[in-house]
N, C-alpha and C. Protein backbone atom coordinates (compact mmCIF):
# COMPACT_ATOMS: atom_id res chain seq x y z
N UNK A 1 55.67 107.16 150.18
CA UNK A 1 54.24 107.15 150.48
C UNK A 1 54.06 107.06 151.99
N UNK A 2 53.11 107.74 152.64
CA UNK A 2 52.50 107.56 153.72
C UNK A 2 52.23 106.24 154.45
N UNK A 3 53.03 105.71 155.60
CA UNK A 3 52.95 104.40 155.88
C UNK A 3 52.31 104.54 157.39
N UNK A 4 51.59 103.11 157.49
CA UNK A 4 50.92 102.99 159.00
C UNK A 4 51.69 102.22 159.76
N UNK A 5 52.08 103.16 161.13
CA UNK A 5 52.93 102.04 162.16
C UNK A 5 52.26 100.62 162.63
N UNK A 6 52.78 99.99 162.94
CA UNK A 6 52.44 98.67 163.46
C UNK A 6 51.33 98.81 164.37
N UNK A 7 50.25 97.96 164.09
CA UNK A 7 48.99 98.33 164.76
C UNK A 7 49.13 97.55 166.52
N UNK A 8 50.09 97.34 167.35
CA UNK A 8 50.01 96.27 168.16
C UNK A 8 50.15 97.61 169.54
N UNK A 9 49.76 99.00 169.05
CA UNK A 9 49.73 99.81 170.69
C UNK A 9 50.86 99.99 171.28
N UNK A 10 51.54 99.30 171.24
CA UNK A 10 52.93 99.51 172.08
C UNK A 10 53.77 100.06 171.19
N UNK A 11 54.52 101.34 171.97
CA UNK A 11 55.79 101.90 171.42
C UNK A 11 57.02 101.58 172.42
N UNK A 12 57.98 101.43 171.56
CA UNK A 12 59.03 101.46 172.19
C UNK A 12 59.48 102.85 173.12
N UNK A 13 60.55 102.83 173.70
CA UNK A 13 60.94 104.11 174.48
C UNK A 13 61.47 105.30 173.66
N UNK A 14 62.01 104.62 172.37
CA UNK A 14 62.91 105.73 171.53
C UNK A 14 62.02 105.52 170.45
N UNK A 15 60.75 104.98 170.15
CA UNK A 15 59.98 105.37 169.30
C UNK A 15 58.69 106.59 169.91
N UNK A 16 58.51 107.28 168.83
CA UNK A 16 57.45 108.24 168.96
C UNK A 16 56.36 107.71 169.20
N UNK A 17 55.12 108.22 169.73
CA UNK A 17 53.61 107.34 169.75
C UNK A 17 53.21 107.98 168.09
N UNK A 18 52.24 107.28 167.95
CA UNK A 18 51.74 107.22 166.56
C UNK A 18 50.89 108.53 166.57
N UNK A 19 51.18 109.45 165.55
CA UNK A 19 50.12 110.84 165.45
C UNK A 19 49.69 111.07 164.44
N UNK A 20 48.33 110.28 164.75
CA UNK A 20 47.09 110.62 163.55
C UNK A 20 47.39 111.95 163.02
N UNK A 21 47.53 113.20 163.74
CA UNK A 21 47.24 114.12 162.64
C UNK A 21 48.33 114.43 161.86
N UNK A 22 49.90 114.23 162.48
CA UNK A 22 50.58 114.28 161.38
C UNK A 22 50.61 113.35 160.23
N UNK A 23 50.10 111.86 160.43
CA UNK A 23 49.77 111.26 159.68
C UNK A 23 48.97 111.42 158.79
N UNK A 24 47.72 112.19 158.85
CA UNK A 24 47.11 112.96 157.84
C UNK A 24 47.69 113.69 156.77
N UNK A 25 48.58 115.16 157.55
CA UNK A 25 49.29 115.68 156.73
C UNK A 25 50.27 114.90 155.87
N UNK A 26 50.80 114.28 156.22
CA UNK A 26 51.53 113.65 155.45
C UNK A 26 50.82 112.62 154.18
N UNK A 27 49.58 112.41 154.48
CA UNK A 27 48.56 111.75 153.63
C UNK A 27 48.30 112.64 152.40
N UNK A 28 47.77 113.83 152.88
CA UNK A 28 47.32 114.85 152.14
C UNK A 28 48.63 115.48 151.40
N UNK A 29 49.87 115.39 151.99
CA UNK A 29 50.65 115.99 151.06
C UNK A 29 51.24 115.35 149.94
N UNK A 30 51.03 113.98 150.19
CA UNK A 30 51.43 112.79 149.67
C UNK A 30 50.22 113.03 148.10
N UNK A 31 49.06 113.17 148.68
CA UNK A 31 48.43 113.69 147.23
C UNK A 31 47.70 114.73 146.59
N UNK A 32 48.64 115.86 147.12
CA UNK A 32 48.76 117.02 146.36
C UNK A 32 49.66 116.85 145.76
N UNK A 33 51.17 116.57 146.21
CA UNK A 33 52.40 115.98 145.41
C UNK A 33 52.44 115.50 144.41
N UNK A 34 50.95 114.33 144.21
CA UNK A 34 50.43 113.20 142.97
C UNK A 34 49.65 114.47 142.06
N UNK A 35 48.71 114.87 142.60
CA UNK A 35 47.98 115.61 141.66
C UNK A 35 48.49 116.60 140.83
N UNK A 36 47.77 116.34 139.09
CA UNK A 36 48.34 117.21 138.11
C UNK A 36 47.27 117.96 138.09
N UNK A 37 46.75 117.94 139.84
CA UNK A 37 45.43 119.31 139.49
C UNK A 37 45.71 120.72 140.06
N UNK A 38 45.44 121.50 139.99
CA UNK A 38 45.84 122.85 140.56
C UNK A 38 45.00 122.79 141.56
N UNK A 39 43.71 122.58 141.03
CA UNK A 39 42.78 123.12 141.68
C UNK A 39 42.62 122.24 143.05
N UNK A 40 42.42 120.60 142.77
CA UNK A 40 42.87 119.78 144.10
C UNK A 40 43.77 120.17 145.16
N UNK A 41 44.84 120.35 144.11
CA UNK A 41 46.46 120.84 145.12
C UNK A 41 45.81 122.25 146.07
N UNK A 42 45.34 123.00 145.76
CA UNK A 42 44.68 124.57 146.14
C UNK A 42 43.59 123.52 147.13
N UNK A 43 42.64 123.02 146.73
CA UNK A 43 41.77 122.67 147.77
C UNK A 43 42.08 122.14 149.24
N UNK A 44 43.10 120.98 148.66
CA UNK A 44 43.47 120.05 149.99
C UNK A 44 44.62 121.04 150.98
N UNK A 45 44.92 121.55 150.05
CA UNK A 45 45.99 122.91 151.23
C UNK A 45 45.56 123.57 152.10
N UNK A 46 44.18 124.55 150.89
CA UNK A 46 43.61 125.74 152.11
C UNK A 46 42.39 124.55 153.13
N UNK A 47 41.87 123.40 152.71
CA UNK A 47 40.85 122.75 153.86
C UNK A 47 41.53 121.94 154.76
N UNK A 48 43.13 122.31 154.81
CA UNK A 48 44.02 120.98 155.81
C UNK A 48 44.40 122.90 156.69
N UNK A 49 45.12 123.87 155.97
CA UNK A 49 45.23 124.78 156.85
C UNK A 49 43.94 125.07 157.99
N UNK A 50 42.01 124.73 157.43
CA UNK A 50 40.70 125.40 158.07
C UNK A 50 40.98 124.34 159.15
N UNK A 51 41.76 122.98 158.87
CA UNK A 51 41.18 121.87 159.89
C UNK A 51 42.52 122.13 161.18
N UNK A 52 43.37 122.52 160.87
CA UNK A 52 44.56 122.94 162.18
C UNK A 52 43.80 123.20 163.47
N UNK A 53 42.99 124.18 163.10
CA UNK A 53 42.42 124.84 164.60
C UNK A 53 41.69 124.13 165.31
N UNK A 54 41.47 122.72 164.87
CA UNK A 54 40.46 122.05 165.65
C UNK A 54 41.21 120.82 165.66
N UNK A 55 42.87 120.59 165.44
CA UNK A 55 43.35 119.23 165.76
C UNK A 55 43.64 119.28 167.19
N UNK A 56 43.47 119.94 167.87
CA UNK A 56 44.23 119.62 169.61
C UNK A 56 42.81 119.13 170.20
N UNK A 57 41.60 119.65 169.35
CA UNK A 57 40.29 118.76 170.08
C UNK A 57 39.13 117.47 169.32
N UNK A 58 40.58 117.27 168.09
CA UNK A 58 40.10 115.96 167.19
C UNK A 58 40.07 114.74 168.08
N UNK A 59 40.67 114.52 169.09
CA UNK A 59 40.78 113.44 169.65
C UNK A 59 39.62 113.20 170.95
N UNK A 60 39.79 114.19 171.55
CA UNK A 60 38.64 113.49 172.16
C UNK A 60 36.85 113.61 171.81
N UNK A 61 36.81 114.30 170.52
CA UNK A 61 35.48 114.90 169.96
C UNK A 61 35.37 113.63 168.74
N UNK A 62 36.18 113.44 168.03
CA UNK A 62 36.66 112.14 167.23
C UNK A 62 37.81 110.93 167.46
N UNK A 63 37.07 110.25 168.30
CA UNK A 63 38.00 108.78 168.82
C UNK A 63 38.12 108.23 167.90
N UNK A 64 37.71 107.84 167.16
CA UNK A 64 37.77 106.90 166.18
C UNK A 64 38.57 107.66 164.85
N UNK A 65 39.77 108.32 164.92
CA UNK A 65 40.60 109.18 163.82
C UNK A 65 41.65 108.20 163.29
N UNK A 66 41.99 107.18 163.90
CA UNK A 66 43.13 106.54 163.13
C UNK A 66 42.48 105.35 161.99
N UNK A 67 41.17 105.14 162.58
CA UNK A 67 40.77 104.40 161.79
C UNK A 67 39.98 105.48 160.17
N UNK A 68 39.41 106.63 160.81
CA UNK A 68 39.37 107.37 159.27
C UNK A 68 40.55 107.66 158.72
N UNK A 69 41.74 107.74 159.52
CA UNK A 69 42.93 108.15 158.42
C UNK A 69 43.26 106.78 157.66
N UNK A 70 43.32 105.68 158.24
CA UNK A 70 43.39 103.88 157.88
C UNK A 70 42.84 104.22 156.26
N UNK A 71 41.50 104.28 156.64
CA UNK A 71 40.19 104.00 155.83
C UNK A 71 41.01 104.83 154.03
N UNK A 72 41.59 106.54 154.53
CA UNK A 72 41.74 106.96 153.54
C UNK A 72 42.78 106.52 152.87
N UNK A 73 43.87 105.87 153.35
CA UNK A 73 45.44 105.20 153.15
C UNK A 73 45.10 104.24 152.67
N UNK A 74 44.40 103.77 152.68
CA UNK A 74 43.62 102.23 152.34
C UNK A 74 43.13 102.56 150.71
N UNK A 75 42.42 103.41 150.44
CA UNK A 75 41.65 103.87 149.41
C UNK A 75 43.29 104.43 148.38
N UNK A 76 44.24 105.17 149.06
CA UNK A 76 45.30 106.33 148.56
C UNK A 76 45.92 104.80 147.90
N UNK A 77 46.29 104.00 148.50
CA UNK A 77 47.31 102.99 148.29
C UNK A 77 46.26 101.74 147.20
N UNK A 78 45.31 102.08 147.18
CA UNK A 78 44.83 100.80 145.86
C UNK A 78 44.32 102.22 144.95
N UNK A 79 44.82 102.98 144.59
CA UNK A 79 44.46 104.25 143.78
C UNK A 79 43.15 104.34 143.50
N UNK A 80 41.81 103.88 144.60
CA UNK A 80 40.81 104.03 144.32
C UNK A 80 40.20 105.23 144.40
N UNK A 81 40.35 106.14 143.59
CA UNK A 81 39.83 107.87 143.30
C UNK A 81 38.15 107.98 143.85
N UNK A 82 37.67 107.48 143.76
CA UNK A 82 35.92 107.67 144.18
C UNK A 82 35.77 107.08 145.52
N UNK A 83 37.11 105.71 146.26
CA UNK A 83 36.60 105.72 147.79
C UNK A 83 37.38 107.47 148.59
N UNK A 84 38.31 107.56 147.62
CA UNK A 84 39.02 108.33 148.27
C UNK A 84 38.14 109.65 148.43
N UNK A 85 37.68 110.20 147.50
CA UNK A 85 36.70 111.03 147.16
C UNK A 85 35.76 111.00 148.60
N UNK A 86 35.40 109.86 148.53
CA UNK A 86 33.87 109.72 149.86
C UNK A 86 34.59 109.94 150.73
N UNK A 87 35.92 109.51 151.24
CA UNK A 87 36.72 109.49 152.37
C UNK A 87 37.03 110.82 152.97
N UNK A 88 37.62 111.16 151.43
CA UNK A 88 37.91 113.34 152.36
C UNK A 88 36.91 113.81 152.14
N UNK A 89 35.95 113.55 151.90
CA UNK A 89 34.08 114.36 152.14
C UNK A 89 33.92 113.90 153.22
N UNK A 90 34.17 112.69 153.57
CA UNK A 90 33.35 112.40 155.29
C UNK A 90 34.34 112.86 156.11
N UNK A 91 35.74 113.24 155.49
CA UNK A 91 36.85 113.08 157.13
C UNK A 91 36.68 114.77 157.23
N UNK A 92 36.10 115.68 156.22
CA UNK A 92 36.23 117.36 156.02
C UNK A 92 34.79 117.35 156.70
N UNK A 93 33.68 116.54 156.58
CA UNK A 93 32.17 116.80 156.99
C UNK A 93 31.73 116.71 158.79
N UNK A 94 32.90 115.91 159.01
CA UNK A 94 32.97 115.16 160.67
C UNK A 94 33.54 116.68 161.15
N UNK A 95 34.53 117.31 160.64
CA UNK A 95 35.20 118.39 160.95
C UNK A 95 34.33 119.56 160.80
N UNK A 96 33.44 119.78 160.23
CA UNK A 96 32.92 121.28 159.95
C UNK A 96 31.51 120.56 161.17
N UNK A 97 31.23 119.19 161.31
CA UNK A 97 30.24 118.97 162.58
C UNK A 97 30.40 119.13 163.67
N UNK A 98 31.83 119.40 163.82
CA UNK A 98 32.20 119.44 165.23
C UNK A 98 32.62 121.51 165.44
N UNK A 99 32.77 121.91 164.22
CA UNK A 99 33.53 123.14 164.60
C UNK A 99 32.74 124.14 164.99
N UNK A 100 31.45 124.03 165.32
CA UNK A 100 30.88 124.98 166.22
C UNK A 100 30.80 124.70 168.14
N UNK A 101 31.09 122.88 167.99
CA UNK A 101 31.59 122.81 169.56
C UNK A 101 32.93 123.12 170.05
N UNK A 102 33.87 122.94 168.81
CA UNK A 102 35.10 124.09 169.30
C UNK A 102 35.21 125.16 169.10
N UNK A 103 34.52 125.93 168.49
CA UNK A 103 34.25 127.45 168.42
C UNK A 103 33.84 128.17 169.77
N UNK A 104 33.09 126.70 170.67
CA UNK A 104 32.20 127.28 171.81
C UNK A 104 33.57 126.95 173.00
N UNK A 105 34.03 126.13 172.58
CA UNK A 105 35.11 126.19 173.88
C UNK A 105 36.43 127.21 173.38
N UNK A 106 36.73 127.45 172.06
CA UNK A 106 37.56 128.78 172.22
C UNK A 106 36.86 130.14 172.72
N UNK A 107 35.87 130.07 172.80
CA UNK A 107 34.73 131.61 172.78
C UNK A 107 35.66 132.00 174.95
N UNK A 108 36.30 133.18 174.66
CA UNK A 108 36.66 133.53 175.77
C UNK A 108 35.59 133.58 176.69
N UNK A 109 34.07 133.42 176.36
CA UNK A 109 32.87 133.63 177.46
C UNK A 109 32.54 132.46 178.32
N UNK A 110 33.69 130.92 177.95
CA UNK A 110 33.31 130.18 178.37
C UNK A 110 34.33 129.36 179.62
């Protein structure tokens, strides 16, 4: 299962810094893996491939990302299906709010 590094900021030299978005993926694959749904497994795939193009400007457009990935790990790990539910509706809704201000900074006119 998907685990959260030690919340105390500091990495060691031969540890990696902590990366929310692979931490995601690894969230999301963690429950497509679980699901005996097709259709889930199909959803969370093709809306984690739509959200790629906008992880190099999740961070400074969404500061607050480790605590929505927290929030959903939190929900994944007490198998609560309906927080989890609200969780990837708000963490997919924050993403389609922002993707016309990264649409405007990929737009070669800018």
């Amino acid at each position: 299962m998907t685990q959260r590094p030690p919340s105390s900021g500091a990495t060691s030299a031969d540890a990696p810094a902590f990366d929310v978005g692979e931490a995601v993926d690894r969230l999301f694959q963690d429950i497509i893996d679980s699901a005996d749904n097709p259709l889930l497994q199909t959803s969370i795939s093709l809306l984690r491939e739509e959200t790629l193009a906008i992880r190099a400007y999740e961070a400074e457009m969404l500061p607050d990302r480790e605590a929505e990935y927290q929030r959903m790990l939190d929900c994944w790990r007490r198998k609560d299906k309906r927080g989890l539910q609200r969780e990837l509706a708000a963490y997919y809704e924050r993403r389609e709010g922002i993707a016309a201000q990264v649409a405007n900074r990929l737009s070669p006119l800018n």
